[in-house]
Protein backbone atom coordinates (compact mmCIF):
# COMPACT_ATOMS: atom_id res chain seq x y z
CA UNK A 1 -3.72 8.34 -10.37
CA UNK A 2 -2.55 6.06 -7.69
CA UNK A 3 -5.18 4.28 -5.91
CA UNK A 4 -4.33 2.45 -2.51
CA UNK A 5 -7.13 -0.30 -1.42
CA UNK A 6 -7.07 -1.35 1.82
CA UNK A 7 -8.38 -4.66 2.70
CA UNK A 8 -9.59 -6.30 6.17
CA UNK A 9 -12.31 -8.35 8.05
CA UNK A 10 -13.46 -8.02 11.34
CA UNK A 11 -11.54 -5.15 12.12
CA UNK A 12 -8.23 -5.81 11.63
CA UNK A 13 -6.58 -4.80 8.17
CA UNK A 14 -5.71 -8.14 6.09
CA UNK A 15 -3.55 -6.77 3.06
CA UNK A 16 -3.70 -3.84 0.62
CA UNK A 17 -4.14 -3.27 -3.33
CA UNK A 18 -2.08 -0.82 -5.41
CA UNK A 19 -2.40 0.23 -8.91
CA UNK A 20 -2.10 3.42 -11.22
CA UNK A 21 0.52 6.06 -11.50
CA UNK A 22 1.00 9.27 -10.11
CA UNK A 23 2.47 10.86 -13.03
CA UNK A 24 0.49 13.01 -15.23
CA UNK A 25 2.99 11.96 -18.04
CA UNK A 26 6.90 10.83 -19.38
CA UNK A 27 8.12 14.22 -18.00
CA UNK A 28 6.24 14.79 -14.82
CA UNK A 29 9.41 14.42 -12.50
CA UNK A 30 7.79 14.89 -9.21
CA UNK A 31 4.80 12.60 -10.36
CA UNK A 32 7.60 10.02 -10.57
CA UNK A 33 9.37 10.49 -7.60
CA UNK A 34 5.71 10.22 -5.88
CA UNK A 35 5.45 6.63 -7.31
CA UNK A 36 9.25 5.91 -6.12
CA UNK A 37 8.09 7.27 -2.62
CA UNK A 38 4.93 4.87 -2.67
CA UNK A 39 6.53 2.02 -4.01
CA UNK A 40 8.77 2.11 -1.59
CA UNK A 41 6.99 2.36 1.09
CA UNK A 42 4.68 -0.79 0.21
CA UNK A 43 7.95 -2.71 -0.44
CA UNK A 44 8.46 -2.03 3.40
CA UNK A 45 5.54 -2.82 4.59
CA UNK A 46 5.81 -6.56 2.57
CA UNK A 47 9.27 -6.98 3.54
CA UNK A 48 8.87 -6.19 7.12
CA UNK A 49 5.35 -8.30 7.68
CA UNK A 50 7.14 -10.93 5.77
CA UNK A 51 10.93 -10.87 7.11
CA UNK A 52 10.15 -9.65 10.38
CA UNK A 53 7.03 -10.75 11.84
CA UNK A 54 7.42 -13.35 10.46
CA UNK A 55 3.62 -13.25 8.88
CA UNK A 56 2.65 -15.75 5.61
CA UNK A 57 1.04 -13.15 2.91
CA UNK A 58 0.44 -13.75 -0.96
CA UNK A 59 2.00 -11.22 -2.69
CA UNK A 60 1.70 -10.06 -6.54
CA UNK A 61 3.52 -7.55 -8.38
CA UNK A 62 2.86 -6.74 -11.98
CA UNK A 63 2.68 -3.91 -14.50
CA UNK A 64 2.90 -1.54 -11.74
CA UNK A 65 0.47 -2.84 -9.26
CA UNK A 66 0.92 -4.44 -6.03
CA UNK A 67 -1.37 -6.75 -3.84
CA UNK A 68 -0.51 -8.03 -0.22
CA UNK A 69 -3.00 -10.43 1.15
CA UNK A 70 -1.68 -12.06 4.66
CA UNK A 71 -2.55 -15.97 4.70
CA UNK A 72 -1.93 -16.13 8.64
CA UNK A 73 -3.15 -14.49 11.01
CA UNK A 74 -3.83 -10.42 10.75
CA UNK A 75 -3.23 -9.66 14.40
CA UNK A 76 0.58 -9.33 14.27
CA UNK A 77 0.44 -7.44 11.52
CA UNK A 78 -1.77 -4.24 12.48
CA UNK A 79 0.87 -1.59 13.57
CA UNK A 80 2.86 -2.53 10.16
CA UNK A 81 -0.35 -2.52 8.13
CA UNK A 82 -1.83 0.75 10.14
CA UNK A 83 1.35 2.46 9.72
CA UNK A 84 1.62 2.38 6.16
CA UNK A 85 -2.18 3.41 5.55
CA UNK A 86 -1.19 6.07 7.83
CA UNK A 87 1.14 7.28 5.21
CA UNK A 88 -0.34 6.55 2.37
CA UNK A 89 -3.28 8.75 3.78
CA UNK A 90 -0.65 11.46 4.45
CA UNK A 91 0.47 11.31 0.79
CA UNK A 92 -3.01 11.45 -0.58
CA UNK A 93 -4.25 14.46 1.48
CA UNK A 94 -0.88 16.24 0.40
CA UNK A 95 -1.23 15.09 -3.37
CA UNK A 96 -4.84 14.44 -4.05
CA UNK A 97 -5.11 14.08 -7.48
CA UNK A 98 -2.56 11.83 -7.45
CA UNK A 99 -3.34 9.68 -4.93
CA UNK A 100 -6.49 7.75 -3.79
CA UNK A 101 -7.02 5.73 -0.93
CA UNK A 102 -9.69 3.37 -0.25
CA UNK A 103 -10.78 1.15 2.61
CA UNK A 104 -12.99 -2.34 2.29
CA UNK A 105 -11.95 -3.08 6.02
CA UNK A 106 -15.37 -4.60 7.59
């Protein structure tokens, strides 16, 4: 299972946390092309907060997990960052036991 972790403080969403696969195993083909689909997507979302708004974030990748944590300011960032929970909540209600998403936004 995937599970999506969204971060944030005082309202505003400050990063996201991504680990875990979607495949049920080696030959699931469509569990695979659900990883490719969120993978992509979170590669967006860092690119464009990064590239485009211009935003300072620290970003790991490693063994198939993924962690965006902005070091500037969040406000910017919130359609970006709303747009792609959007989705990934729109994956997980189509594919729910392959996808989990969480929120620690307080």
């Amino acid at each position: 299972m995937t599970r999506a972790v969204f971060t944030g403080r005082k309202g505003l969403l400050t990063g996201f946390r991504l680990a875990g696969h979607a495949t049920a195993d080696s030959e699931d083909e469509a569990g695979k092309i659900l990883c490719a689909a969120v993978s992509s997507a979170a590669y967006m979302t860092a690119n464009t907060l990064t590239e485009i708004v211009g935003a300072a974030a620290d970003i790991k990748v490693k063994d198939g997990a993924m962690s965006l944590t902005l070091t500037s300011d969040p406000a910017p960032c919130q359609t970006v960052l709303r747009g792609f929970l959007l989705h990934m909540r729109q994956l997980a209600a189509e594919h729910e036991k392959q996808i989990e998403v969480l929120s620690e936004v307080r």
